[in-house]
Protein backbone atom coordinates (compact mmCIF):
# COMPACT_ATOMS: atom_id res chain seq x y z
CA UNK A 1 24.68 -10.94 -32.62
CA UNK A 2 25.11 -10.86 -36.67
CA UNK A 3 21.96 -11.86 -39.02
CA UNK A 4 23.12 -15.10 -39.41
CA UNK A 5 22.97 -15.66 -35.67
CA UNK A 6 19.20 -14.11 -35.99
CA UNK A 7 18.08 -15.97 -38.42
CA UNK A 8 19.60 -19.33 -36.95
CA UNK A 9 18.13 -18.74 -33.45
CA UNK A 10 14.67 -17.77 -35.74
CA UNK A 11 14.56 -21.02 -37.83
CA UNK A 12 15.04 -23.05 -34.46
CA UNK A 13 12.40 -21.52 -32.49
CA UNK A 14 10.41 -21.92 -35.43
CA UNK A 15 11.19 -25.86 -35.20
CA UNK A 16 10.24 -25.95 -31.13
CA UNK A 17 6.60 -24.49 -31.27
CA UNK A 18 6.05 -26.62 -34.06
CA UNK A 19 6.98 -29.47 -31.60
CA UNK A 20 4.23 -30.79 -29.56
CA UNK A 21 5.09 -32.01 -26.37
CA UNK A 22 4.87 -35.30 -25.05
CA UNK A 23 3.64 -35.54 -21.40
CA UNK A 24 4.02 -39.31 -19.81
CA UNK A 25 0.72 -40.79 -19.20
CA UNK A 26 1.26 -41.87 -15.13
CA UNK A 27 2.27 -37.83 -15.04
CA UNK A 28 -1.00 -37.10 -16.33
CA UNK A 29 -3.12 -39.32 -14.21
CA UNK A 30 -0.42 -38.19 -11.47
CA UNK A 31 -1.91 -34.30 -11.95
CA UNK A 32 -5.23 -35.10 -12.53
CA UNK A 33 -5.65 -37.24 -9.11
CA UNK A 34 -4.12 -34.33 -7.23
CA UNK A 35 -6.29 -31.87 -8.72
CA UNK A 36 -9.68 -33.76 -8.02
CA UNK A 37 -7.87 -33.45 -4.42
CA UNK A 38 -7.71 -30.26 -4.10
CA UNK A 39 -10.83 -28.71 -6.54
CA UNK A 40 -12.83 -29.65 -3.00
CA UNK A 41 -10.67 -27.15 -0.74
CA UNK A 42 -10.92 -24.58 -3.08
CA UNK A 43 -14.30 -22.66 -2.00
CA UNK A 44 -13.13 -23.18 1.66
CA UNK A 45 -10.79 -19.51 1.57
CA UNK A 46 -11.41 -17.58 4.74
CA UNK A 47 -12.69 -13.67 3.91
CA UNK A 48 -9.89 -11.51 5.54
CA UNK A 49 -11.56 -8.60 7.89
CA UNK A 50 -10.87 -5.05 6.64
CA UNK A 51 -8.80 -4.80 9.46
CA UNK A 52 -6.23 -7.65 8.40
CA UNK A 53 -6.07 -5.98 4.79
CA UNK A 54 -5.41 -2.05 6.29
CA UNK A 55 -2.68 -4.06 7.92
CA UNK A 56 -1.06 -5.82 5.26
CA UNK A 57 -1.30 -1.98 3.32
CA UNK A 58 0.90 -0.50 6.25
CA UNK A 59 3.47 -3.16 6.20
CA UNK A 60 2.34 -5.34 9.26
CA UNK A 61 3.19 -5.11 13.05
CA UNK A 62 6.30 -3.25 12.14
CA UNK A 63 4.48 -1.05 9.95
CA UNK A 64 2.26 0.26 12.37
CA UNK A 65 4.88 0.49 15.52
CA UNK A 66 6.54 3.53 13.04
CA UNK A 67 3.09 4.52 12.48
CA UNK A 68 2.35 5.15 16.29
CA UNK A 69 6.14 6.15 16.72
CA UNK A 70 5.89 8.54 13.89
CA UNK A 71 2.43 10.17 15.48
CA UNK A 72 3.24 10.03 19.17
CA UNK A 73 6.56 12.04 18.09
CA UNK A 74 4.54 14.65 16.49
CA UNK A 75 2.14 15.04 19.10
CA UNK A 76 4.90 15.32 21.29
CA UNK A 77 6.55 17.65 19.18
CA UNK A 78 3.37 19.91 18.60
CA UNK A 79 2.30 20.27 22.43
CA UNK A 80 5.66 20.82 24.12
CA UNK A 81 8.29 21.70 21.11
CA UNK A 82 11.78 21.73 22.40
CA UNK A 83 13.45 24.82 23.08
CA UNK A 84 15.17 25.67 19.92
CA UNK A 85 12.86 24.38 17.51
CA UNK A 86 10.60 27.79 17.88
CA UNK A 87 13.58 30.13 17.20
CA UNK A 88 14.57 27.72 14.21
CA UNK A 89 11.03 27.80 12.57
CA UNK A 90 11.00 31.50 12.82
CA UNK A 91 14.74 31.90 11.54
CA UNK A 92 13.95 29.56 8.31
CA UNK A 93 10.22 30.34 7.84
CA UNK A 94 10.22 33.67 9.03
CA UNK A 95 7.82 35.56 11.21
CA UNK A 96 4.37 33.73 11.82
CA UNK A 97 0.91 34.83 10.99
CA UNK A 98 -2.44 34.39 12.15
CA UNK A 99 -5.26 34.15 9.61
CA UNK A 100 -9.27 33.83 10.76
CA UNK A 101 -10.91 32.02 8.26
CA UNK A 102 -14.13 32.66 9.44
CA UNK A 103 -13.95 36.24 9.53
CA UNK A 104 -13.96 36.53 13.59
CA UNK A 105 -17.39 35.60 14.83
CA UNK A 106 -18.17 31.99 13.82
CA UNK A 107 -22.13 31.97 14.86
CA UNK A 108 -22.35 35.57 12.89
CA UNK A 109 -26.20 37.06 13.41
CA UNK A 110 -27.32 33.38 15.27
CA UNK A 111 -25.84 34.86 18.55
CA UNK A 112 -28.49 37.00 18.88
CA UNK A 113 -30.84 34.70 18.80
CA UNK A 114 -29.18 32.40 21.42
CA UNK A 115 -29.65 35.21 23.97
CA UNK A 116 -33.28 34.31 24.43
């Protein structure tokens, strides 16, 4: 667009929210009696459960069917991996290791005092 073309499409928006608009009066009375229909209704919303909402999040009744897919797979997949999957995690991760976070013993000195 040139500045002419600017300035023209300026100067008539300039003239249309100077305009005031001109509703019909049976329009008017038209909205009005269908909103003092409905102003009644309006307190009468249902409060969704939490449960309803956490469903909506996940994406409905599909949503959760690849939810319970997705976990029953990995369960399935932790407790009885197939038979090349162990050789594959060691050939891309390398060797495992075994870490004790609690430094062996979890009760420590208490399991002396369990003894009685």
């Amino acid at each position: 667009m040139t500045d002419r073309d600017q300035i023209e499409l300026d100067n008539l928006l300039a003239q249309t929210a100077l305009m005031k608009p001109v509703v019909p009066q049976d329009l008017m009375a038209r909205v009005m009696i269908d909103a003092e229909q409905v102003q009644p209704h309006l307190n009468d919303v249902t409060k969704r459960s939490i449960w309803s909402s956490v469903l909506d999040i996940i994406g409905g009744w599909p949503g959760v069917g690849g939810l319970a897919l997705a976990g029953v797979a990995g369960l399935w997949i932790g407790v009885a991996p197939p038979v090349g999957l162990e050789s594959m995690a060691t050939t891309v991760l390398g060797s495992t290791q075994t870490v004790d976070l609690f430094g062996g013993d979890m009760l420590g000195n208490f399991a002396d005092g369990l003894d009685g």
